[in-house]
PDB file of N, CA and C in Angstrom:
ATOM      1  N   UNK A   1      93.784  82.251  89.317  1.00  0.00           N
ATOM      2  CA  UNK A   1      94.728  81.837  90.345  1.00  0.00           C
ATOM      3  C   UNK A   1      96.004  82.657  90.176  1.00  0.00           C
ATOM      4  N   UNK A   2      96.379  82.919  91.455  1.00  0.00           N
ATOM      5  CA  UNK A   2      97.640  83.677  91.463  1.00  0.00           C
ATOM      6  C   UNK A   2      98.662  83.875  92.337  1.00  0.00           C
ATOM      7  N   UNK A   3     100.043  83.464  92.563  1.00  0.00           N
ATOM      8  CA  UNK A   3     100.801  83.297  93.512  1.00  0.00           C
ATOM      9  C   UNK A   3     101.268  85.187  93.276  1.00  0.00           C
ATOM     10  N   UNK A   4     101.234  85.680  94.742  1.00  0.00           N
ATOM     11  CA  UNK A   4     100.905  87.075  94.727  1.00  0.00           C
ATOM     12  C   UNK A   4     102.957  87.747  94.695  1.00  0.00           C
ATOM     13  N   UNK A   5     102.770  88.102  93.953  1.00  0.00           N
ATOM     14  CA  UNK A   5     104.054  88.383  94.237  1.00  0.00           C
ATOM     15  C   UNK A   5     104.330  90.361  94.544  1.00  0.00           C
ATOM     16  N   UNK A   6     103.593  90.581  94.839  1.00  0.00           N
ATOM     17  CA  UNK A   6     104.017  92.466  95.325  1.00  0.00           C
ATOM     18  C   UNK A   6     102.427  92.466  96.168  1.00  0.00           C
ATOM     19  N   UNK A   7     102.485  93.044  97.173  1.00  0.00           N
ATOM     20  CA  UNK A   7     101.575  93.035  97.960  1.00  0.00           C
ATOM     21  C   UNK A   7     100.174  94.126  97.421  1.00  0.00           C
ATOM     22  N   UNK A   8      98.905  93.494  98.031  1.00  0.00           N
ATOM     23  CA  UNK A   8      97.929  94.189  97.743  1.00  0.00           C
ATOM     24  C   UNK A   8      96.964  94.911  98.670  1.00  0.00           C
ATOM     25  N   UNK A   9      96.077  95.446  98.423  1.00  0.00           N
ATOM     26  CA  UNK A   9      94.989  96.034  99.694  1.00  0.00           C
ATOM     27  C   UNK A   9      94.061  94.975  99.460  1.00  0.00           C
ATOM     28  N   UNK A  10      93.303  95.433 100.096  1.00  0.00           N
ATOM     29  CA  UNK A  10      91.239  94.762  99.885  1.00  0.00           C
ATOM     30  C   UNK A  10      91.007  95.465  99.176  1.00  0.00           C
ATOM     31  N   UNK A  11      90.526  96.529  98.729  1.00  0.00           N
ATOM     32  CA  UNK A  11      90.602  96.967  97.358  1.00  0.00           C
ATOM     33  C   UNK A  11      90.904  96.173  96.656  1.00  0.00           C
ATOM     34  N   UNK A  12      92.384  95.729  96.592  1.00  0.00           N
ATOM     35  CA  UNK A  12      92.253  95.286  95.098  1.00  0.00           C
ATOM     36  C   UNK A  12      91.703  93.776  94.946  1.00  0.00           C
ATOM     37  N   UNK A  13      91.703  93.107  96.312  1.00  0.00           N
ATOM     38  CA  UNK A  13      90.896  91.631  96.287  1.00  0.00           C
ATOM     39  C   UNK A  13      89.667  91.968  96.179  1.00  0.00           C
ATOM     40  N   UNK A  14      88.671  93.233  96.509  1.00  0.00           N
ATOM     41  CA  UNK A  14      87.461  93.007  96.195  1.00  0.00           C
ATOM     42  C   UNK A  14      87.605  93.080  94.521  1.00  0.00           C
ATOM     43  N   UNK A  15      88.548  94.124  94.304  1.00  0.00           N
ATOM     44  CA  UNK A  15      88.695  94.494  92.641  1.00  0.00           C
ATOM     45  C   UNK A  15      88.840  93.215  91.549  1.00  0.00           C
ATOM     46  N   UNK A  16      89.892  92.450  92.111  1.00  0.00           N
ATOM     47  CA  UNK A  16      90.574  91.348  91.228  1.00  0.00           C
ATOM     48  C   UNK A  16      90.146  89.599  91.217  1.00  0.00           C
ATOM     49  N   UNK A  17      89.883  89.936  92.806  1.00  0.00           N
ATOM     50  CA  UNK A  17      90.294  88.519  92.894  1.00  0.00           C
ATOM     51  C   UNK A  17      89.043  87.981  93.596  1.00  0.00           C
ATOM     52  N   UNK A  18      87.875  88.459  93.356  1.00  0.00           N
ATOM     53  CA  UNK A  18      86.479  87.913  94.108  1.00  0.00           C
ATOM     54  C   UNK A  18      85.901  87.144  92.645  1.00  0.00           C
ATOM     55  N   UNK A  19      86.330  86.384  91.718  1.00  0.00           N
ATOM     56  CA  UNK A  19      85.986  85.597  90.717  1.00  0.00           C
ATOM     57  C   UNK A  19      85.365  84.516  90.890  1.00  0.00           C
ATOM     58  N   UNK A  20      85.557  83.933  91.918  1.00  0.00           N
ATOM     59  CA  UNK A  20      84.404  82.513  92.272  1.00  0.00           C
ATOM     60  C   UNK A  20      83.432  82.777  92.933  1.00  0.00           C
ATOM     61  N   UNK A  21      83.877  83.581  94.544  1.00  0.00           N
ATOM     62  CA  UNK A  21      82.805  83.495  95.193  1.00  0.00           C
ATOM     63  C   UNK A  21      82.217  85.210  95.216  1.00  0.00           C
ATOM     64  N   UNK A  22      81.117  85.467  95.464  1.00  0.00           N
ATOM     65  CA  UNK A  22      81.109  86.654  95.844  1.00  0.00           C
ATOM     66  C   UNK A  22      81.251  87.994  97.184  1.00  0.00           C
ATOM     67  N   UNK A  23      81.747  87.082  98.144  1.00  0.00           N
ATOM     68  CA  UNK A  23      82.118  87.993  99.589  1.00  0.00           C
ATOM     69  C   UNK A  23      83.719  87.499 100.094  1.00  0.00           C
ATOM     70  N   UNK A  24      84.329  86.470  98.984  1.00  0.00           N
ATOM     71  CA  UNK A  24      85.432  85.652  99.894  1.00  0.00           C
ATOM     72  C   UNK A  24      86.607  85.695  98.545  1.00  0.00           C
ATOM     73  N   UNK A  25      87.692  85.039  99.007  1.00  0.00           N
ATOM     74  CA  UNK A  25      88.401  84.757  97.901  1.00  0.00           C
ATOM     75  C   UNK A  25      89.361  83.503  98.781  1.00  0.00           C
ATOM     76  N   UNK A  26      89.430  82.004  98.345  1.00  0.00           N
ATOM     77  CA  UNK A  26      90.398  81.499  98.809  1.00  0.00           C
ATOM     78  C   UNK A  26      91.912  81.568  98.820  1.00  0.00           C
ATOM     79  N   UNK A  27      92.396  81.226  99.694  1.00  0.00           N
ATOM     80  CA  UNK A  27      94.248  81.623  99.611  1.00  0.00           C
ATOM     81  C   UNK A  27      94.709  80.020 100.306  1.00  0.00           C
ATOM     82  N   UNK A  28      95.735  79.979  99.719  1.00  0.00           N
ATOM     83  CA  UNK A  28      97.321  79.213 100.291  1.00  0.00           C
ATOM     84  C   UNK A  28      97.638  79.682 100.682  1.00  0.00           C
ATOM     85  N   UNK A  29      98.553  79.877 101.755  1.00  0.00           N
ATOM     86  CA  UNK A  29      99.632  80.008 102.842  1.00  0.00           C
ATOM     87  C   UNK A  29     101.025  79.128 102.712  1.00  0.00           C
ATOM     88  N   UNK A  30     101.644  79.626 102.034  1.00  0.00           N
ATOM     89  CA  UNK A  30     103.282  78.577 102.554  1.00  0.00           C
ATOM     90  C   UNK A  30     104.052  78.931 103.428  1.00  0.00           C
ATOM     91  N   UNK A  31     103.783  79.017 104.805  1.00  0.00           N
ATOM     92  CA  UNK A  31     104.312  79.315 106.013  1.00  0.00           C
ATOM     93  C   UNK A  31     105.800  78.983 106.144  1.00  0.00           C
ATOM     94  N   UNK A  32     106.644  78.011 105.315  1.00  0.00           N
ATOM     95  CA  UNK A  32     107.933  78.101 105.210  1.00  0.00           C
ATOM     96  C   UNK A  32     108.609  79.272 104.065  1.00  0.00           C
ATOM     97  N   UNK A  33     107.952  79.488 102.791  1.00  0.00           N
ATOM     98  CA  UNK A  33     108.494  80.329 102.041  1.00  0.00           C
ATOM     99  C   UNK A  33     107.918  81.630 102.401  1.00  0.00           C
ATOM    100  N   UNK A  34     106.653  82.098 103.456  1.00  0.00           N
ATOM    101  CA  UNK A  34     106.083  83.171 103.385  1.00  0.00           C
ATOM    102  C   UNK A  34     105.067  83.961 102.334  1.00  0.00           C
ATOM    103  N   UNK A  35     105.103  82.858 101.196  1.00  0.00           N
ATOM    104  CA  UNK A  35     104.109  83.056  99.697  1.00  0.00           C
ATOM    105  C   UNK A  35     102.492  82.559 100.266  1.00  0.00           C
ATOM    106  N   UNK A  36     101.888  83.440  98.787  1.00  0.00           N
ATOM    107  CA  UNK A  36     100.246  83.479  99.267  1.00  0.00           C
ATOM    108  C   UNK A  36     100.137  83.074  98.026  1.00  0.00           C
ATOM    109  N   UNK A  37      99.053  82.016  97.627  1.00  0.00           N
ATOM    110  CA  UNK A  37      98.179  81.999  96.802  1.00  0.00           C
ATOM    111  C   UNK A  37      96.985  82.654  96.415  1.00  0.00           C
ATOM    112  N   UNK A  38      96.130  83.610  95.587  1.00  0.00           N
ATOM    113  CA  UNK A  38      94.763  83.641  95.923  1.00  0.00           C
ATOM    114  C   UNK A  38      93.886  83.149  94.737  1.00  0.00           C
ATOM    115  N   UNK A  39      92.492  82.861  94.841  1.00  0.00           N
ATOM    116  CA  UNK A  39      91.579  82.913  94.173  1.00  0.00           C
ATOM    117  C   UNK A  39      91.326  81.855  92.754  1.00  0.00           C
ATOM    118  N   UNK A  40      90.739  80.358  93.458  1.00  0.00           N
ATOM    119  CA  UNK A  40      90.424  79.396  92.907  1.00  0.00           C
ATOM    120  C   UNK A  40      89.245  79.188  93.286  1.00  0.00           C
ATOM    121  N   UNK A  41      88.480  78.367  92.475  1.00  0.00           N
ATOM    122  CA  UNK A  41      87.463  77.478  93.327  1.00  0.00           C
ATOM    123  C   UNK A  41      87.797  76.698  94.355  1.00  0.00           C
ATOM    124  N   UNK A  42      89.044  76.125  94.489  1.00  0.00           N
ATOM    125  CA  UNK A  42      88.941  74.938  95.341  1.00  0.00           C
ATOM    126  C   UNK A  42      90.616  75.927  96.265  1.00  0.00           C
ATOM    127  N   UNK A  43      90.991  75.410  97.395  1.00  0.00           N
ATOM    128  CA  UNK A  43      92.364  75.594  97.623  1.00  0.00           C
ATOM    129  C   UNK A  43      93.447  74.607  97.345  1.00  0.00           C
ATOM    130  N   UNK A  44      92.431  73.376  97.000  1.00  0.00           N
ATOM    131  CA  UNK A  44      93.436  72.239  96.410  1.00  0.00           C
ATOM    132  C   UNK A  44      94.114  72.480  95.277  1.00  0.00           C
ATOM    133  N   UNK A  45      93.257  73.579  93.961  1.00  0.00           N
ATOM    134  CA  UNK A  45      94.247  74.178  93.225  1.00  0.00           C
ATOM    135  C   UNK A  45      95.002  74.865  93.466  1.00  0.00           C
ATOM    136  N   UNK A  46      95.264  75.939  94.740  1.00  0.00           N
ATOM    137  CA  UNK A  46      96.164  76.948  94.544  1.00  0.00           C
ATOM    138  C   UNK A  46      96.974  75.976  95.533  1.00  0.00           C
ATOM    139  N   UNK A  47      96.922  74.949  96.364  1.00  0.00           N
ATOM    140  CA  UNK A  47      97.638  74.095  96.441  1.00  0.00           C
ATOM    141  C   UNK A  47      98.492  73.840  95.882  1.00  0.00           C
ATOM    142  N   UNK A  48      97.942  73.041  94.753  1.00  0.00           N
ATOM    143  CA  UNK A  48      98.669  72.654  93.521  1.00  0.00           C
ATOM    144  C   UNK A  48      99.634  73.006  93.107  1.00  0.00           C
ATOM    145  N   UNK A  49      99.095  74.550  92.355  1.00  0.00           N
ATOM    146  CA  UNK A  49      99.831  75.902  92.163  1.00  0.00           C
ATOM    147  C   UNK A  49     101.350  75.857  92.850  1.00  0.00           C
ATOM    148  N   UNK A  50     101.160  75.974  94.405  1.00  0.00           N
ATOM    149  CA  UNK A  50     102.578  76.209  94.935  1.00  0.00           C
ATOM    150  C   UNK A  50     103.099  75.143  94.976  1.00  0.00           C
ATOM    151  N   UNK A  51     102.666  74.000  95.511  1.00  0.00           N
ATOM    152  CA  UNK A  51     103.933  73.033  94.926  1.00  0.00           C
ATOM    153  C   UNK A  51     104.413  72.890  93.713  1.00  0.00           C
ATOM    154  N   UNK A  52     103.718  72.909  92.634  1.00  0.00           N
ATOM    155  CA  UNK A  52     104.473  73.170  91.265  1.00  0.00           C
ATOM    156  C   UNK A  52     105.375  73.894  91.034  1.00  0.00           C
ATOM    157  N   UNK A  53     105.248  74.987  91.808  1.00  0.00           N
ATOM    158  CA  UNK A  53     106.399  75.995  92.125  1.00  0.00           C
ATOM    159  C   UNK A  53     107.461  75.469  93.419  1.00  0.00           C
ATOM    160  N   UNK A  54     107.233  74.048  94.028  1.00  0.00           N
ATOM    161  CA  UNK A  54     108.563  74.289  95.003  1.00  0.00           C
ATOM    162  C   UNK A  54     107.866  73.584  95.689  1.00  0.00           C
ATOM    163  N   UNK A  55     107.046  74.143  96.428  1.00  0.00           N
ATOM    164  CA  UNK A  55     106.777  74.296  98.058  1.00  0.00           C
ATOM    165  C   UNK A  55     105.859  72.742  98.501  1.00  0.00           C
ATOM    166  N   UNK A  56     106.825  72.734  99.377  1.00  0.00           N
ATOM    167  CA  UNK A  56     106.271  71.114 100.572  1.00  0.00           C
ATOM    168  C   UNK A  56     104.321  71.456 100.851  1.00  0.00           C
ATOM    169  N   UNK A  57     103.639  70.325 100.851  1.00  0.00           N
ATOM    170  CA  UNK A  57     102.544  70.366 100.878  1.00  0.00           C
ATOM    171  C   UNK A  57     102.389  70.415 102.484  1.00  0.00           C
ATOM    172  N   UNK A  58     103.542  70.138 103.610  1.00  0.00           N
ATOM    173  CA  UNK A  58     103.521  70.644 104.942  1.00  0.00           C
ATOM    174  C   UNK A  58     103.040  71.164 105.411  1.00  0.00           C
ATOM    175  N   UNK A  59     103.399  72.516 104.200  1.00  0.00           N
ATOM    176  CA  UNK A  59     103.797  73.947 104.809  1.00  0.00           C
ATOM    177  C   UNK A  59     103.014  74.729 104.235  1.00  0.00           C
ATOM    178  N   UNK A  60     101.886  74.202 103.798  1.00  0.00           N
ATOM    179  CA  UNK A  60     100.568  74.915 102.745  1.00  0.00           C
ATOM    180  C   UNK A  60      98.988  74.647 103.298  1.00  0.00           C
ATOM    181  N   UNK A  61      98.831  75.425 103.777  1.00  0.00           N
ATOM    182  CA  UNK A  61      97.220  75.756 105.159  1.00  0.00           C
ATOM    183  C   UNK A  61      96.475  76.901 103.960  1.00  0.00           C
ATOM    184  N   UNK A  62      95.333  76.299 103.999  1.00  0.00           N
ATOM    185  CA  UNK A  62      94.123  77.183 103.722  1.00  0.00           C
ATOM    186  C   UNK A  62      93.553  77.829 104.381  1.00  0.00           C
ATOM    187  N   UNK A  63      92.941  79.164 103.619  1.00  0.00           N
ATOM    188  CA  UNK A  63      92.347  79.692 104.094  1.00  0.00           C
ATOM    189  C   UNK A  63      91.460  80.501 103.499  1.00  0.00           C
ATOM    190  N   UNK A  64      90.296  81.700 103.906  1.00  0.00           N
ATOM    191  CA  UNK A  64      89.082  82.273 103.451  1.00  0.00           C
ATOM    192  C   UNK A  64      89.745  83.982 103.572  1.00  0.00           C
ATOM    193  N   UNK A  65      89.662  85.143 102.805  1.00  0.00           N
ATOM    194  CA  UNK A  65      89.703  86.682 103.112  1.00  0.00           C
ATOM    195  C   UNK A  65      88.623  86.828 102.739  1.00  0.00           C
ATOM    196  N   UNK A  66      88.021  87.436 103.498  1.00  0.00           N
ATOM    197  CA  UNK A  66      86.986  88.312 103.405  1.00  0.00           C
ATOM    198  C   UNK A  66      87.255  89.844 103.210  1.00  0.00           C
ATOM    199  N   UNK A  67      87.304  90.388 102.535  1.00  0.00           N
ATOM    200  CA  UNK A  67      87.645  91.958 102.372  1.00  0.00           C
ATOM    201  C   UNK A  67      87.003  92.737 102.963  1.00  0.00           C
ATOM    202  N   UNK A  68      85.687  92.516 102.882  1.00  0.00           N
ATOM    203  CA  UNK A  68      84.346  93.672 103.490  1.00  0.00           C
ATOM    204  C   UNK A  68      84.484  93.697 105.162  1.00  0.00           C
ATOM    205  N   UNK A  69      85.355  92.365 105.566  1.00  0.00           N
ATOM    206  CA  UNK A  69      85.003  92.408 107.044  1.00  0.00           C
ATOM    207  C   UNK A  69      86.351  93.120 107.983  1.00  0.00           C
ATOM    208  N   UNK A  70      85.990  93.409 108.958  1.00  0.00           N
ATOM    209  CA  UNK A  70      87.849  93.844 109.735  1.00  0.00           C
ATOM    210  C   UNK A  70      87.342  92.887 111.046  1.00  0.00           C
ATOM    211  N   UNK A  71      89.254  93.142 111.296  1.00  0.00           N
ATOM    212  CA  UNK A  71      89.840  92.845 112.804  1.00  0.00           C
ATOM    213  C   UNK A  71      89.759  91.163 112.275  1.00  0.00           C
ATOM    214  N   UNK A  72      90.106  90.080 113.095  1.00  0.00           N
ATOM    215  CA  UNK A  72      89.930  88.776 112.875  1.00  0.00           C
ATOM    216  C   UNK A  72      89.162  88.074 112.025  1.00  0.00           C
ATOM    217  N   UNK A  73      87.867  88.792 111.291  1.00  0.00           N
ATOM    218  CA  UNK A  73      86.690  88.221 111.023  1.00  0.00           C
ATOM    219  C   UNK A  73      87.486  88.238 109.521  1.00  0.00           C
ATOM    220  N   UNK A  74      88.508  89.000 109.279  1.00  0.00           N
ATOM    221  CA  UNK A  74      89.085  89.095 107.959  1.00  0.00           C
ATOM    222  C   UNK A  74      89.715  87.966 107.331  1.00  0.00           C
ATOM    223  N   UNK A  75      89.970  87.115 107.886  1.00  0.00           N
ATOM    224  CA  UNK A  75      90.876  85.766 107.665  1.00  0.00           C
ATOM    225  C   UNK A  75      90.024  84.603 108.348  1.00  0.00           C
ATOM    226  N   UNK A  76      89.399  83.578 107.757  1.00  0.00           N
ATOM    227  CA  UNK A  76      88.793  82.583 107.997  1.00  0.00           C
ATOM    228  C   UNK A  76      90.228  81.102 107.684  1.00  0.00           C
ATOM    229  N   UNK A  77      89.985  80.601 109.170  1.00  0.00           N
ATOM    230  CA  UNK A  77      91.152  79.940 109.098  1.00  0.00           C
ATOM    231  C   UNK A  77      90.655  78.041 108.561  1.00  0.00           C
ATOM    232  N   UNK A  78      90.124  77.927 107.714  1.00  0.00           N
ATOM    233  CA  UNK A  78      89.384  76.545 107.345  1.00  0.00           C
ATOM    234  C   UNK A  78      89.092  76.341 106.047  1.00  0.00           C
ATOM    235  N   UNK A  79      89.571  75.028 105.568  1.00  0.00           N
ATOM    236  CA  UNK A  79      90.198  74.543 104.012  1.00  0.00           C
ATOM    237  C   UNK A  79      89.673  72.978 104.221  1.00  0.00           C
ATOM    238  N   UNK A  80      89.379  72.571 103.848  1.00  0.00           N
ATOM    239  CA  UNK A  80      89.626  70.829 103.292  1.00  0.00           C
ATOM    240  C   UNK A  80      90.462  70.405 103.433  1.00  0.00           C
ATOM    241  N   UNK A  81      91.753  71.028 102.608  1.00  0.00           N
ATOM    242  CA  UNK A  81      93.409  70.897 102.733  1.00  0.00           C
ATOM    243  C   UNK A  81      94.022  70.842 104.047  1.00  0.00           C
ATOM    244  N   UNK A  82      93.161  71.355 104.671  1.00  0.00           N
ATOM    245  CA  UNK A  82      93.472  71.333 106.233  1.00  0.00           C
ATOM    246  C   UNK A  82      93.684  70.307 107.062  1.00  0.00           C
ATOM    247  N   UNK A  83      92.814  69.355 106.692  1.00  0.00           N
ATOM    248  CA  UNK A  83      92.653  67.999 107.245  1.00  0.00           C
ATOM    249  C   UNK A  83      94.114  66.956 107.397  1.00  0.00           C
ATOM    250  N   UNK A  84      95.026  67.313 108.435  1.00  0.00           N
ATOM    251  CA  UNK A  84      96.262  66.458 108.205  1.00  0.00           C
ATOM    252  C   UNK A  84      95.985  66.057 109.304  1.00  0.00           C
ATOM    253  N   UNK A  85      95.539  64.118 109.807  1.00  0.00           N
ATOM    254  CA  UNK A  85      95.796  63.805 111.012  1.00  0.00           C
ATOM    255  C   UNK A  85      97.437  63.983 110.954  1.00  0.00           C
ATOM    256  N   UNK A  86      98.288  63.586 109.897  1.00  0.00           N
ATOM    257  CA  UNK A  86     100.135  63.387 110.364  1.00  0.00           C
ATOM    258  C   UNK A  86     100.403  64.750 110.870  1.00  0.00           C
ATOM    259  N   UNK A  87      99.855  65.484 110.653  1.00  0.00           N
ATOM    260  CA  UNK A  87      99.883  67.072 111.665  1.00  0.00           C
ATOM    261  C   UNK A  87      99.435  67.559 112.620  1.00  0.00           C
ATOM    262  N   UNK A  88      98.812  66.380 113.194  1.00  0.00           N
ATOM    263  CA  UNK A  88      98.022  66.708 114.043  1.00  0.00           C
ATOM    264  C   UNK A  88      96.833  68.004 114.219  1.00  0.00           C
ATOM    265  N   UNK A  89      96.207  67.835 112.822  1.00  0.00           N
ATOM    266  CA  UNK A  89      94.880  68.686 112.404  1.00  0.00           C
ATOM    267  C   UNK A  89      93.652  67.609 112.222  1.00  0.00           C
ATOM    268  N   UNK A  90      92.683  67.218 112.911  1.00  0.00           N
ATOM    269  CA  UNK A  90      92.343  66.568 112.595  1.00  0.00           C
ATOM    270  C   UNK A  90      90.707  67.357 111.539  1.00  0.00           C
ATOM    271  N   UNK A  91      90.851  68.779 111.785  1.00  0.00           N
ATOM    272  CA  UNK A  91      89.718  69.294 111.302  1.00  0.00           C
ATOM    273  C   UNK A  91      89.886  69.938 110.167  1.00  0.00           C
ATOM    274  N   UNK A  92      88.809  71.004 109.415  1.00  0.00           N
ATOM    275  CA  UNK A  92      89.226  71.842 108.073  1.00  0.00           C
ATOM    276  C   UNK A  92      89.656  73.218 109.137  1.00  0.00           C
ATOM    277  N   UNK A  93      89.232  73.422 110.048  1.00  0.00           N
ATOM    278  CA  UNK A  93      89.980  74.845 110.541  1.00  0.00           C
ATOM    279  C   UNK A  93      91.444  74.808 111.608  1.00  0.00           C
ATOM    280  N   UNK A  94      92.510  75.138 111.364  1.00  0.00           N
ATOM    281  CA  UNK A  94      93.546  75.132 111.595  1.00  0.00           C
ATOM    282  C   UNK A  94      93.439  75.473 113.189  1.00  0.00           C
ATOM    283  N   UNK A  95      94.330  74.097 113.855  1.00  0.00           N
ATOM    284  CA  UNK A  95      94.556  74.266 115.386  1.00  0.00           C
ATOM    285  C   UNK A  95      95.327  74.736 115.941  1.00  0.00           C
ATOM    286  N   UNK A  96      96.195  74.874 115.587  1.00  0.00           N
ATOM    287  CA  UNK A  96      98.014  75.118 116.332  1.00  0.00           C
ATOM    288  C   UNK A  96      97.888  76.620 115.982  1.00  0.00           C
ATOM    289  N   UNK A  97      97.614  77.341 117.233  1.00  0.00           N
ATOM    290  CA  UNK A  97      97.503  78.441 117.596  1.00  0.00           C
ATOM    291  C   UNK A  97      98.895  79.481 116.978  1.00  0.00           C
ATOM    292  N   UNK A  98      99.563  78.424 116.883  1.00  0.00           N
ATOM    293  CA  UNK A  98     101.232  79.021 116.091  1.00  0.00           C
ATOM    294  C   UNK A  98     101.232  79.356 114.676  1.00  0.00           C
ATOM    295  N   UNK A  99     100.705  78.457 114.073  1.00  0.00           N
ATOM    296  CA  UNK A  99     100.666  78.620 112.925  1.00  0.00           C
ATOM    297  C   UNK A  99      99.574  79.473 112.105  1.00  0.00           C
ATOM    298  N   UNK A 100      98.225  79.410 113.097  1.00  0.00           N
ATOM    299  CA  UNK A 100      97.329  80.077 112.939  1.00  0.00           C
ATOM    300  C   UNK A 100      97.644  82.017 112.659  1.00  0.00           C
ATOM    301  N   UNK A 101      99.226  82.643 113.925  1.00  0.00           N
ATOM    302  CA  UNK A 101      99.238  83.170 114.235  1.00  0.00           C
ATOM    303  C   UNK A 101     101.082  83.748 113.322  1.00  0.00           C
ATOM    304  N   UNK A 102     101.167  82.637 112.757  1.00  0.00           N
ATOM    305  CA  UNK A 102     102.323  82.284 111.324  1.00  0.00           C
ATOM    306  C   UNK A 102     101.632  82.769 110.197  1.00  0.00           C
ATOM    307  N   UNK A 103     100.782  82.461 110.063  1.00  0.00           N
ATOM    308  CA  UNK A 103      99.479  82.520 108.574  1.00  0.00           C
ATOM    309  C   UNK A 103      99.107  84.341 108.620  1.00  0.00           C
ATOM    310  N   UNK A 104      98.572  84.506 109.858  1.00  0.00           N
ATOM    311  CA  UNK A 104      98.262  86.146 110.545  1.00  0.00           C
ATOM    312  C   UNK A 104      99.623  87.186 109.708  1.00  0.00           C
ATOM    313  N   UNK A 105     100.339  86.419 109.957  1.00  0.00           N
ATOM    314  CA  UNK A 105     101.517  87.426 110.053  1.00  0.00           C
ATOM    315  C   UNK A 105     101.756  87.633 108.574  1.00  0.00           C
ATOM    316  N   UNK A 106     101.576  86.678 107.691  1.00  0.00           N
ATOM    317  CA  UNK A 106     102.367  86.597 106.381  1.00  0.00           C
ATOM    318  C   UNK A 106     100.612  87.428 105.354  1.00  0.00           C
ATOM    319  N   UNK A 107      99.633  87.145 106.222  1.00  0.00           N
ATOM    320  CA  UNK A 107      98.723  87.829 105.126  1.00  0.00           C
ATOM    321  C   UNK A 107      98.495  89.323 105.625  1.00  0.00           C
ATOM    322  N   UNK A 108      99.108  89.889 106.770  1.00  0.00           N
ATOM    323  CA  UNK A 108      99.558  90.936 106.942  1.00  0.00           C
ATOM    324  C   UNK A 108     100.613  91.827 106.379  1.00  0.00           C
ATOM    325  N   UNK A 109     101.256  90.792 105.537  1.00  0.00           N
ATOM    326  CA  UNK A 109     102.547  91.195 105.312  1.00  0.00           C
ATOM    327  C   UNK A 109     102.314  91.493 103.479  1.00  0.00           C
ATOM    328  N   UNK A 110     101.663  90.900 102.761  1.00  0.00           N
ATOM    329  CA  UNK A 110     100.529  90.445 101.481  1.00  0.00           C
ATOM    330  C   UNK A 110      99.782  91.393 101.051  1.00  0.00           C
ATOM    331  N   UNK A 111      98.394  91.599 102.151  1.00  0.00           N
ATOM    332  CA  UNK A 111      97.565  92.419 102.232  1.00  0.00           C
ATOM    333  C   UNK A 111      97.771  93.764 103.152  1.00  0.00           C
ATOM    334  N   UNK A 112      98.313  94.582 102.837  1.00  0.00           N
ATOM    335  CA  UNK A 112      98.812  95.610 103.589  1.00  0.00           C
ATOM    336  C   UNK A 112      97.585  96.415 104.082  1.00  0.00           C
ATOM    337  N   UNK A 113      96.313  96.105 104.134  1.00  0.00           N
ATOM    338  CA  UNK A 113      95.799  96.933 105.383  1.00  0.00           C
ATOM    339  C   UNK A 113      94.654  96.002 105.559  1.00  0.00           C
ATOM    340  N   UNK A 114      95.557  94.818 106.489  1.00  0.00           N
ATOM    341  CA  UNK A 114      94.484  93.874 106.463  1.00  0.00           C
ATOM    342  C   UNK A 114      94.248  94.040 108.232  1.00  0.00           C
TER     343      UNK A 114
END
C-alpha cells in the first residue's frame, strides 16, 4: 500500500504495484486533497490508509487501473467503499458524473500517461 506522492506511468504500476491482482491494481481517490492511494487487497485498506493520514471518508471513492488497457477502459470506476446511500450512491460503481470526471482528472494528474 501506498499513498503516491510524485507521480508515476503504467510502467511503473505494471512494475510496482500489480501485487494482489494480476491485470489491476486498486486505488483511493481523495477528491478533496487530490491524493491517490494504490495497491491493497481490499480499497477499504487504502481507505483506511488516507484517513489515518487526514482525509474525510466523504471524499474517498474507489477505484480499479488497469495499465494494459487505454482511453476509459483504464480506470474502472467501482469499489464496495462506494456504496454511500448518504451520498446518494446507492451502487459499488460511482454515479455523479462529476465526480466520476473529479477522480479522471486527479489520476491523470498521478499517472502521467494515463
Amino acid at each position: 500500500m501506498k499513498i503516491l506522492e510524485q507521480a508515476l506511468s503504467r510502467r511503473d504500476i505494471k512494475q510496482q504495484y500489480l501485487n494482489y491482482f494480476s491485470t489491476m491494481t486498486k486505488a483511493v481517490v481523495d477528491i478533496e486533497r487530490e491524493s491517490m492511494a494504490i495497491d491493497a487487497p481490499l480499497h477499504a485498506d487504502l481507505e483506511l490508509l488516507l484517513i489515518e493520514q487526514g482525509a474525510s471518508q466523504n471524499d474517498l471513492w474507489g477505484i480499479n487501473l488497469y495499465p494494459d488497457k487505454e482511453g476509459e477502459s483504464f480506470v474502472e470506476f467501482t469499489a464496495l467503499i462506494n456504496i454511500r446511500p448518504h451520498q446518494n450512491n446507492f451502487t459499488m460503481d460511482i454515479g455523479d458524473e462529476r465526480v466520476r470526471k473529479r477522480i479522471g482528472d486527479i489520476v491523470r494528474r498521478w499517472v502521467i500517461d494515463a
